[in-house]
PDB file of N, CA and C in Angstrom:
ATOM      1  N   UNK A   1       0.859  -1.166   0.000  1.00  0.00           N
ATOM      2  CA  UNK A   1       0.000   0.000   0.000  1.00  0.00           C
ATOM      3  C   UNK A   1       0.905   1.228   0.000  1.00  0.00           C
ATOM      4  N   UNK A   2       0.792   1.799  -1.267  1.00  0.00           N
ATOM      5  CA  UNK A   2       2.406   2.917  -1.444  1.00  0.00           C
ATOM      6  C   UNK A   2       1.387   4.449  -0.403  1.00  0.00           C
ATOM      7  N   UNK A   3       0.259   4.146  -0.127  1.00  0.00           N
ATOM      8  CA  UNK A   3      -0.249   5.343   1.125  1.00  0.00           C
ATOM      9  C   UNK A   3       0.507   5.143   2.239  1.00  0.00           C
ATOM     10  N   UNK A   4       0.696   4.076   2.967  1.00  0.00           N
ATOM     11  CA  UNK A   4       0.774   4.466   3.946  1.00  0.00           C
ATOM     12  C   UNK A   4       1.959   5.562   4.256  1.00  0.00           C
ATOM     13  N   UNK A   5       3.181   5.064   3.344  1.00  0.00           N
ATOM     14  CA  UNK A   5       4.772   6.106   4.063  1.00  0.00           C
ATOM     15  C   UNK A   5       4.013   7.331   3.780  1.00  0.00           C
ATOM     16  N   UNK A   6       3.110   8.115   2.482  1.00  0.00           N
ATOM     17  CA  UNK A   6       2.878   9.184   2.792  1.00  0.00           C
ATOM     18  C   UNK A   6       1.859  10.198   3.966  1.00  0.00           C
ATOM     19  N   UNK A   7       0.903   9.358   4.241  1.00  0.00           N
ATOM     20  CA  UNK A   7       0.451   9.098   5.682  1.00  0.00           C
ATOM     21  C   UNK A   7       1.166   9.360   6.339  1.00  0.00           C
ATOM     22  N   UNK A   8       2.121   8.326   6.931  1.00  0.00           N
ATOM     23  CA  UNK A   8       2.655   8.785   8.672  1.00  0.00           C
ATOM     24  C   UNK A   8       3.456   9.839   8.391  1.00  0.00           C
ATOM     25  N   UNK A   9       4.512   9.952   6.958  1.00  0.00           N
ATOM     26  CA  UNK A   9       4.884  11.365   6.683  1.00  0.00           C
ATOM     27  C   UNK A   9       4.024  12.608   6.928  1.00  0.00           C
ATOM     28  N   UNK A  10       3.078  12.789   6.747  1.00  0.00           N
ATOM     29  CA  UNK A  10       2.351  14.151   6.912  1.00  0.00           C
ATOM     30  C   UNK A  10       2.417  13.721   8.202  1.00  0.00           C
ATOM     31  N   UNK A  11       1.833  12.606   9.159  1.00  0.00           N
ATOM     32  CA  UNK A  11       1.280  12.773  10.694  1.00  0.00           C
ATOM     33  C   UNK A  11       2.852  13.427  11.068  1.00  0.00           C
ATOM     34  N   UNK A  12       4.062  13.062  10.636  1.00  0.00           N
ATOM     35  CA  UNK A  12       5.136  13.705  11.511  1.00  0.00           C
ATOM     36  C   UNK A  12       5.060  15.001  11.296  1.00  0.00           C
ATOM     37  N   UNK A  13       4.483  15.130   9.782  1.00  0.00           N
ATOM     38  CA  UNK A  13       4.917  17.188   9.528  1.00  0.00           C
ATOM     39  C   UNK A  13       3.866  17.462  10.234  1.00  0.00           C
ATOM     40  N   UNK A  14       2.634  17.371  10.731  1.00  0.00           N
ATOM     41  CA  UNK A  14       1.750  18.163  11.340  1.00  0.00           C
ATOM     42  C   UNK A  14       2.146  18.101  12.720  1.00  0.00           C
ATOM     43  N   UNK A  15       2.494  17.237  13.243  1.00  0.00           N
ATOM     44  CA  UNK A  15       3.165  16.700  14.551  1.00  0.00           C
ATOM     45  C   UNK A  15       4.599  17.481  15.342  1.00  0.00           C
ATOM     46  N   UNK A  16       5.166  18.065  13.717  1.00  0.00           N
ATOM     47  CA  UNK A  16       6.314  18.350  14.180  1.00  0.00           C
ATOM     48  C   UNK A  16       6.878  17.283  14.917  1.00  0.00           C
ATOM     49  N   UNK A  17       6.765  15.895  14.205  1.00  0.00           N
ATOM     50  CA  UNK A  17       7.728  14.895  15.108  1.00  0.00           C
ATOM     51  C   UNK A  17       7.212  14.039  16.347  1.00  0.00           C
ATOM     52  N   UNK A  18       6.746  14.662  16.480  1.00  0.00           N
ATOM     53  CA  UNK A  18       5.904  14.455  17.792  1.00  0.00           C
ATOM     54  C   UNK A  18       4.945  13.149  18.284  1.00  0.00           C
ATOM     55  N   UNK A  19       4.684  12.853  16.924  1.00  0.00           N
ATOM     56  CA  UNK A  19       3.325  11.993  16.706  1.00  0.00           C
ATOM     57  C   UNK A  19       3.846  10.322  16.921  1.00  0.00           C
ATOM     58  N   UNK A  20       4.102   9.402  17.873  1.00  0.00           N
ATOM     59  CA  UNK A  20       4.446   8.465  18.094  1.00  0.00           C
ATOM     60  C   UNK A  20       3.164   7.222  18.749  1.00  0.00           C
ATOM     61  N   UNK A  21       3.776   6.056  18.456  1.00  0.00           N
ATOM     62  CA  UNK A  21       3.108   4.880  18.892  1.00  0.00           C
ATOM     63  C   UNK A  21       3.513   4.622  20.275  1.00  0.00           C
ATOM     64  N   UNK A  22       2.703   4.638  21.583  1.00  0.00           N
ATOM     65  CA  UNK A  22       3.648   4.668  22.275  1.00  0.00           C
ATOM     66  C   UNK A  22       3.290   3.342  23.070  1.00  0.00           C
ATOM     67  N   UNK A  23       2.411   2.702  22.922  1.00  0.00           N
ATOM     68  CA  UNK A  23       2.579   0.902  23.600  1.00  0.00           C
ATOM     69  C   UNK A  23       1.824   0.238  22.384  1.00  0.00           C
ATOM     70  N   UNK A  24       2.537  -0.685  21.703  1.00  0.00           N
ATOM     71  CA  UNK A  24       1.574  -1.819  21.171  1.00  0.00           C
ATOM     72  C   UNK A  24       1.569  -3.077  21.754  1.00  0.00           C
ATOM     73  N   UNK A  25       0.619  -3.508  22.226  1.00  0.00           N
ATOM     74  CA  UNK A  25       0.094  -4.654  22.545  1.00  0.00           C
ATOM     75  C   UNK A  25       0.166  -5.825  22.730  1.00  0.00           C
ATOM     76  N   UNK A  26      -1.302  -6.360  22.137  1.00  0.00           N
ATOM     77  CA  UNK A  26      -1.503  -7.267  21.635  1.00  0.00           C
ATOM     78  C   UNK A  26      -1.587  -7.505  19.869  1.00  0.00           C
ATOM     79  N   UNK A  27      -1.047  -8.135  19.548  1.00  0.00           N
ATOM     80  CA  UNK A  27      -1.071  -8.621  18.195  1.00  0.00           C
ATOM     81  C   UNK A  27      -1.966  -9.919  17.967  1.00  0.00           C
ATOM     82  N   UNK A  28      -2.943  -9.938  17.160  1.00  0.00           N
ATOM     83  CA  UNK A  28      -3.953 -11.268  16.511  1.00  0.00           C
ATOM     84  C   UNK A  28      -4.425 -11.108  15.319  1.00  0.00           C
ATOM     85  N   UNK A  29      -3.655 -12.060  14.479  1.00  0.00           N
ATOM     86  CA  UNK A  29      -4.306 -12.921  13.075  1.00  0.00           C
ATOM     87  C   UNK A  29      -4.814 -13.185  13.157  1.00  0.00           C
ATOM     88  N   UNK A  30      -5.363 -13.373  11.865  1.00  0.00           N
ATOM     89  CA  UNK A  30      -6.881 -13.988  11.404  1.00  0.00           C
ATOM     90  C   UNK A  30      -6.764 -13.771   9.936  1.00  0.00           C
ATOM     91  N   UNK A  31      -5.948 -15.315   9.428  1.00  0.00           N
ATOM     92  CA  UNK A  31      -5.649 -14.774   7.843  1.00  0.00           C
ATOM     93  C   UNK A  31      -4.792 -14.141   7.175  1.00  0.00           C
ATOM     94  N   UNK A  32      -5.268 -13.372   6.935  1.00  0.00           N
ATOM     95  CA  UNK A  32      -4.366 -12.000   6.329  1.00  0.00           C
ATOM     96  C   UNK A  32      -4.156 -10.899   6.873  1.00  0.00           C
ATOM     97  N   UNK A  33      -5.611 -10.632   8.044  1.00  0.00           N
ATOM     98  CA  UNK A  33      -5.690  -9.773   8.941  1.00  0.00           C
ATOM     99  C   UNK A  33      -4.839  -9.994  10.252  1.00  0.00           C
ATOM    100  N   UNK A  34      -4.650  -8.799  10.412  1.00  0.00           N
ATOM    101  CA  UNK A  34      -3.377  -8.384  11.589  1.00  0.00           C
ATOM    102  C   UNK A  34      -4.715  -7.441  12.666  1.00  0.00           C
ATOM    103  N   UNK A  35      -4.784  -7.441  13.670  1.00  0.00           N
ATOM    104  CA  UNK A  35      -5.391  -6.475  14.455  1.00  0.00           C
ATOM    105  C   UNK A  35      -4.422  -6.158  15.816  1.00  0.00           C
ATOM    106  N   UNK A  36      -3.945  -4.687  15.975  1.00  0.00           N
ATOM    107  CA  UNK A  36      -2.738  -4.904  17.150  1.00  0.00           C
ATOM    108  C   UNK A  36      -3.458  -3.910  17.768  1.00  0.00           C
ATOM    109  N   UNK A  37      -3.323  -3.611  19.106  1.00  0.00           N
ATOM    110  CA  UNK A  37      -3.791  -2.774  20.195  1.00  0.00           C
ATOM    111  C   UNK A  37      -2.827  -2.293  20.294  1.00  0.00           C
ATOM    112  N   UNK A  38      -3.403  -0.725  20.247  1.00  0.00           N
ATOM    113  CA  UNK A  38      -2.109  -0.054  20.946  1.00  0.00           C
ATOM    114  C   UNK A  38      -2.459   1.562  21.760  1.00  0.00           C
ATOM    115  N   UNK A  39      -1.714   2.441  21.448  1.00  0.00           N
ATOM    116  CA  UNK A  39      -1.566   3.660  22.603  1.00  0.00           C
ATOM    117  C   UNK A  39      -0.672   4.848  21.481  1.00  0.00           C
ATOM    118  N   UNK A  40      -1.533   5.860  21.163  1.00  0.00           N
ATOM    119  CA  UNK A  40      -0.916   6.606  20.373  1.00  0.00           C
ATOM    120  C   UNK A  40      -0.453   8.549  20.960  1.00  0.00           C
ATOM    121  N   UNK A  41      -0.094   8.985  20.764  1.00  0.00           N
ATOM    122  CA  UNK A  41       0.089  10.129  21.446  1.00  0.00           C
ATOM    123  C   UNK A  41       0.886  11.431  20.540  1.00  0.00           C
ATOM    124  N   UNK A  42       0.767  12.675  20.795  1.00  0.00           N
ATOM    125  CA  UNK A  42       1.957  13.308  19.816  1.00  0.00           C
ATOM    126  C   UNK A  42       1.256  15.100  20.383  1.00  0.00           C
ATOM    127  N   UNK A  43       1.332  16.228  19.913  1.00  0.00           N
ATOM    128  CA  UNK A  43       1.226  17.407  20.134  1.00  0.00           C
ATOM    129  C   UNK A  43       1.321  17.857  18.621  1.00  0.00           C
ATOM    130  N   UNK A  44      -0.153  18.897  18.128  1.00  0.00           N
ATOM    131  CA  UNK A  44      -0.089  19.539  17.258  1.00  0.00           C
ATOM    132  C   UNK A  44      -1.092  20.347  17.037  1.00  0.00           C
ATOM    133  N   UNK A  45      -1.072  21.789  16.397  1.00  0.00           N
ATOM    134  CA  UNK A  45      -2.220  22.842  16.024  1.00  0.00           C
ATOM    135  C   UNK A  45      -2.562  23.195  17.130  1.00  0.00           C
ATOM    136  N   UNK A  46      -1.601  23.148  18.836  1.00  0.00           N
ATOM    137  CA  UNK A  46      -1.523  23.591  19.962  1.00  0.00           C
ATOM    138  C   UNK A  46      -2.452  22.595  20.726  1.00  0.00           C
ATOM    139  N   UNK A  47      -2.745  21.283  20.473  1.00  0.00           N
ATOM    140  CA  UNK A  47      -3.344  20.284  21.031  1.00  0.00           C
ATOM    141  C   UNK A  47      -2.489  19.284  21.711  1.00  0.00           C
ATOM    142  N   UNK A  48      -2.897  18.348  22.535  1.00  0.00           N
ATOM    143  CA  UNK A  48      -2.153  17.260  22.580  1.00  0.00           C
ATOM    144  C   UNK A  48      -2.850  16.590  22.867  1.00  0.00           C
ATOM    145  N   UNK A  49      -2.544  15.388  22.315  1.00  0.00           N
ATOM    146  CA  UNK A  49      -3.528  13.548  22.398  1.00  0.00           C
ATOM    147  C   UNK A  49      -2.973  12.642  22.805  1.00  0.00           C
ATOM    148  N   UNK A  50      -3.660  11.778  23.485  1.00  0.00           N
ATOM    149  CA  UNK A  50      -3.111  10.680  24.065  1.00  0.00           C
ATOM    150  C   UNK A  50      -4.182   9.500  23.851  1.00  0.00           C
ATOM    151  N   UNK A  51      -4.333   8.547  23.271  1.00  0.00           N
ATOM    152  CA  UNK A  51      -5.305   7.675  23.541  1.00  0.00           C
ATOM    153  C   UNK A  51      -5.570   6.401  23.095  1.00  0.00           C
ATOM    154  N   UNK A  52      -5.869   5.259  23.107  1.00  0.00           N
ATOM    155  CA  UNK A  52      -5.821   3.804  22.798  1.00  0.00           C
ATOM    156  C   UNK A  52      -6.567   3.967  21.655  1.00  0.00           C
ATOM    157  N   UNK A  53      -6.007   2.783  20.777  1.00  0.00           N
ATOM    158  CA  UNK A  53      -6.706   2.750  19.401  1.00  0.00           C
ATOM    159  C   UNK A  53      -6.113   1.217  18.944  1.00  0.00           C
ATOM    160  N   UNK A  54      -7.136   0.579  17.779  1.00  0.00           N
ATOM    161  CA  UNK A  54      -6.741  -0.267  17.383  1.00  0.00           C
ATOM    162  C   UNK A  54      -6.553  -0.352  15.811  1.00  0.00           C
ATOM    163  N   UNK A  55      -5.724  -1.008  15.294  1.00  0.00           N
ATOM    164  CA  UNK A  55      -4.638  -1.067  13.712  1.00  0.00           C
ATOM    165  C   UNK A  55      -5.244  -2.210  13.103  1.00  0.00           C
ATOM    166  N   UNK A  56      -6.003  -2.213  12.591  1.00  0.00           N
ATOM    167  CA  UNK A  56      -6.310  -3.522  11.417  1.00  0.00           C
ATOM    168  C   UNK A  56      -5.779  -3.530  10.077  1.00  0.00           C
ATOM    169  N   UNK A  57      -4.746  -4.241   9.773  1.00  0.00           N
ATOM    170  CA  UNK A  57      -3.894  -4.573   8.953  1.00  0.00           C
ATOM    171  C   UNK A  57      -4.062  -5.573   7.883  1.00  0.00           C
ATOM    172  N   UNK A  58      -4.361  -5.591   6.603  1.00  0.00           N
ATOM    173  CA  UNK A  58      -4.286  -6.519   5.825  1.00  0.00           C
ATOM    174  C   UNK A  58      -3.074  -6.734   5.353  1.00  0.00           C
ATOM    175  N   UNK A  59      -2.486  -7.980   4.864  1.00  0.00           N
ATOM    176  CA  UNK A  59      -0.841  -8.148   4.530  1.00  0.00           C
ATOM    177  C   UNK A  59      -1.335  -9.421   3.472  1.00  0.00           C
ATOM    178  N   UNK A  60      -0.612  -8.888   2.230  1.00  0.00           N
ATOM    179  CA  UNK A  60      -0.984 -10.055   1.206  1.00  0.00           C
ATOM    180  C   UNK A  60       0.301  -9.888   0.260  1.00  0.00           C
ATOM    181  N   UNK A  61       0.948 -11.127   0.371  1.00  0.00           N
ATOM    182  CA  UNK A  61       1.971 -10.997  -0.274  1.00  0.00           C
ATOM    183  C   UNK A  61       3.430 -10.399   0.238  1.00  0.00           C
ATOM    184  N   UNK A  62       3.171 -10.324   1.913  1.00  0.00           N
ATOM    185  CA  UNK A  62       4.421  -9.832   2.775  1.00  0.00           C
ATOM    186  C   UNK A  62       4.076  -8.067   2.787  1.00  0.00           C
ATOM    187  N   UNK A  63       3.313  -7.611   2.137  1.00  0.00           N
ATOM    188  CA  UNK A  63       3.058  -6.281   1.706  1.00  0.00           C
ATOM    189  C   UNK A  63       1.687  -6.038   2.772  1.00  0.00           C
ATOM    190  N   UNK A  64       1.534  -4.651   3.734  1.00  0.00           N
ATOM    191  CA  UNK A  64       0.492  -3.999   3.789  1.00  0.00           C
ATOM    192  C   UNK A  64      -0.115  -3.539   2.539  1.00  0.00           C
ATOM    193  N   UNK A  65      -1.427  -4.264   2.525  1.00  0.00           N
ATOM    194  CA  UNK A  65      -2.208  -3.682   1.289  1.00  0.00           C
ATOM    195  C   UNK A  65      -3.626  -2.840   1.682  1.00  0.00           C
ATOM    196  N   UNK A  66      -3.578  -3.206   2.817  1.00  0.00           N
ATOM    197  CA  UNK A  66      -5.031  -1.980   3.263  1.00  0.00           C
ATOM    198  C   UNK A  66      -5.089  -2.017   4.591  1.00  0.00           C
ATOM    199  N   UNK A  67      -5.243  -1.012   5.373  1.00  0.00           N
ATOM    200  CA  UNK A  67      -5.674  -0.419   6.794  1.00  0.00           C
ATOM    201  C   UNK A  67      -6.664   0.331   7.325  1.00  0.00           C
ATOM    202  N   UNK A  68      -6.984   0.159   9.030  1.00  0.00           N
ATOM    203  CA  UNK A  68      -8.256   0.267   8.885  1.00  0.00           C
ATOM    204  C   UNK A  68      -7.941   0.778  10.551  1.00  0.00           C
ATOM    205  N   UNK A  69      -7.964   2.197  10.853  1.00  0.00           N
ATOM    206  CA  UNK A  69      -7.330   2.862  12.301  1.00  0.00           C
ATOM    207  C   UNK A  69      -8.673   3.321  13.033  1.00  0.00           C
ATOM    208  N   UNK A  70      -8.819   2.590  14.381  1.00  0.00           N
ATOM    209  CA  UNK A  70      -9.660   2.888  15.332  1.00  0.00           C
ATOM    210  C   UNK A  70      -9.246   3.989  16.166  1.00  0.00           C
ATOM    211  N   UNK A  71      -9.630   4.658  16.594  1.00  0.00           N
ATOM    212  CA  UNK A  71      -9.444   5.640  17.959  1.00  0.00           C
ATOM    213  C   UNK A  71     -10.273   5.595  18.712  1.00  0.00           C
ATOM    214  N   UNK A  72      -9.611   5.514  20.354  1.00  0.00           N
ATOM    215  CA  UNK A  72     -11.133   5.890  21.347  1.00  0.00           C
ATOM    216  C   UNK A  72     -11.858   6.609  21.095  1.00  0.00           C
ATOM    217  N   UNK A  73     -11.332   8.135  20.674  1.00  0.00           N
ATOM    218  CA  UNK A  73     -12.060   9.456  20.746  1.00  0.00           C
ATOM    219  C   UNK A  73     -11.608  10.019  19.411  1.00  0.00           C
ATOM    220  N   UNK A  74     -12.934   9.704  18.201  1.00  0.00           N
ATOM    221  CA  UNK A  74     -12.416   9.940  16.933  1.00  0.00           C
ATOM    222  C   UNK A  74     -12.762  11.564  16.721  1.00  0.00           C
ATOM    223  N   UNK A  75     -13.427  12.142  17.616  1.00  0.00           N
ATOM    224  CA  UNK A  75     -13.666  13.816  17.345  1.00  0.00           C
ATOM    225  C   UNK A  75     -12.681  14.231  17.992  1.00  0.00           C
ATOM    226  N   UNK A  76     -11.908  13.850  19.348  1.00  0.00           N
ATOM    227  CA  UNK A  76     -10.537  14.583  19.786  1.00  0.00           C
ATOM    228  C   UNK A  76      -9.611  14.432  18.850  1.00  0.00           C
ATOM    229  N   UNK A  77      -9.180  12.887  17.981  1.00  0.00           N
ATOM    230  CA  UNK A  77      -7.835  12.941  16.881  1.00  0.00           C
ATOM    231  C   UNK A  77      -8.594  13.875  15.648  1.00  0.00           C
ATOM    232  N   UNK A  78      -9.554  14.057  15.221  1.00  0.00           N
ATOM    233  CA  UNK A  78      -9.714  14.640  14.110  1.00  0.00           C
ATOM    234  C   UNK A  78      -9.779  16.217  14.438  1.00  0.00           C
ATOM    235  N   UNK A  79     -10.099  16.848  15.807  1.00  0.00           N
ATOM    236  CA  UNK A  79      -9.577  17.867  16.246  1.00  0.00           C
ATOM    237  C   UNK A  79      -7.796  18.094  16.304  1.00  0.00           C
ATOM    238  N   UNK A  80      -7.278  17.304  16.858  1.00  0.00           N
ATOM    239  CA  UNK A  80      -5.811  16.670  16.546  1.00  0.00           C
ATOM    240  C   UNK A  80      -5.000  17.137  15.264  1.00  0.00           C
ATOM    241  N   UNK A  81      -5.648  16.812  14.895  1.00  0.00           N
ATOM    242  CA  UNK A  81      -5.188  16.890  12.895  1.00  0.00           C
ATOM    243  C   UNK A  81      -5.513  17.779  11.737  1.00  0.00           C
ATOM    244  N   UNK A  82      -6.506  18.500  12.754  1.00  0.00           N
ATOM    245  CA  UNK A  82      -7.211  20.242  12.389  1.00  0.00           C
ATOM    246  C   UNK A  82      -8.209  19.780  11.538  1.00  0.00           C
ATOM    247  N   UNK A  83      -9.110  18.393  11.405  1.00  0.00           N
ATOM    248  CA  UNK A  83     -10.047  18.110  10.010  1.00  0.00           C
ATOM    249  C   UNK A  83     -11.344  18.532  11.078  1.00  0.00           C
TER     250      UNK A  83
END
């Protein structure tokens, strides 16, 4: 999936760097699907976030080919990210 590097690229430029994974989990297959728990956090647009979310991962062919990002609090990250 040639999105994602440009993805977490912007999350660092809006982030100023900032924008990190900061516990992952648990990891569980199912197939092709990957689902990992984790803990995300970073400071930006004079905000800061902290909060659990989960990563659903498709992998076909050794390759991420599609993703699918949960957040606890999807109106605080999209405040987060200025959308």
């Amino acid at each position: 999936m040639a999105a994602v590097g440009p993805m977490l690229g912007a999350m660092m430029e809006v982030s100023k760097g900032t924008f990190a994974i900061t516990r992952a989990d648990h990891y569980m297959a199912n197939g092709d699907w990957v689902a990992i728990t984790l803990e995300f956090a970073g400071e930006a647009n004079g905000r800061t976030m902290k909060q659990a979310g989960v990563d659903l991962i498709r992998i076909d062919g050794g390759k991420i080919v599609e993703v699918k990002l949960f957040s606890s609090d999807p109106a605080q990250e999209d405040a987060f990210w200025g959308q």
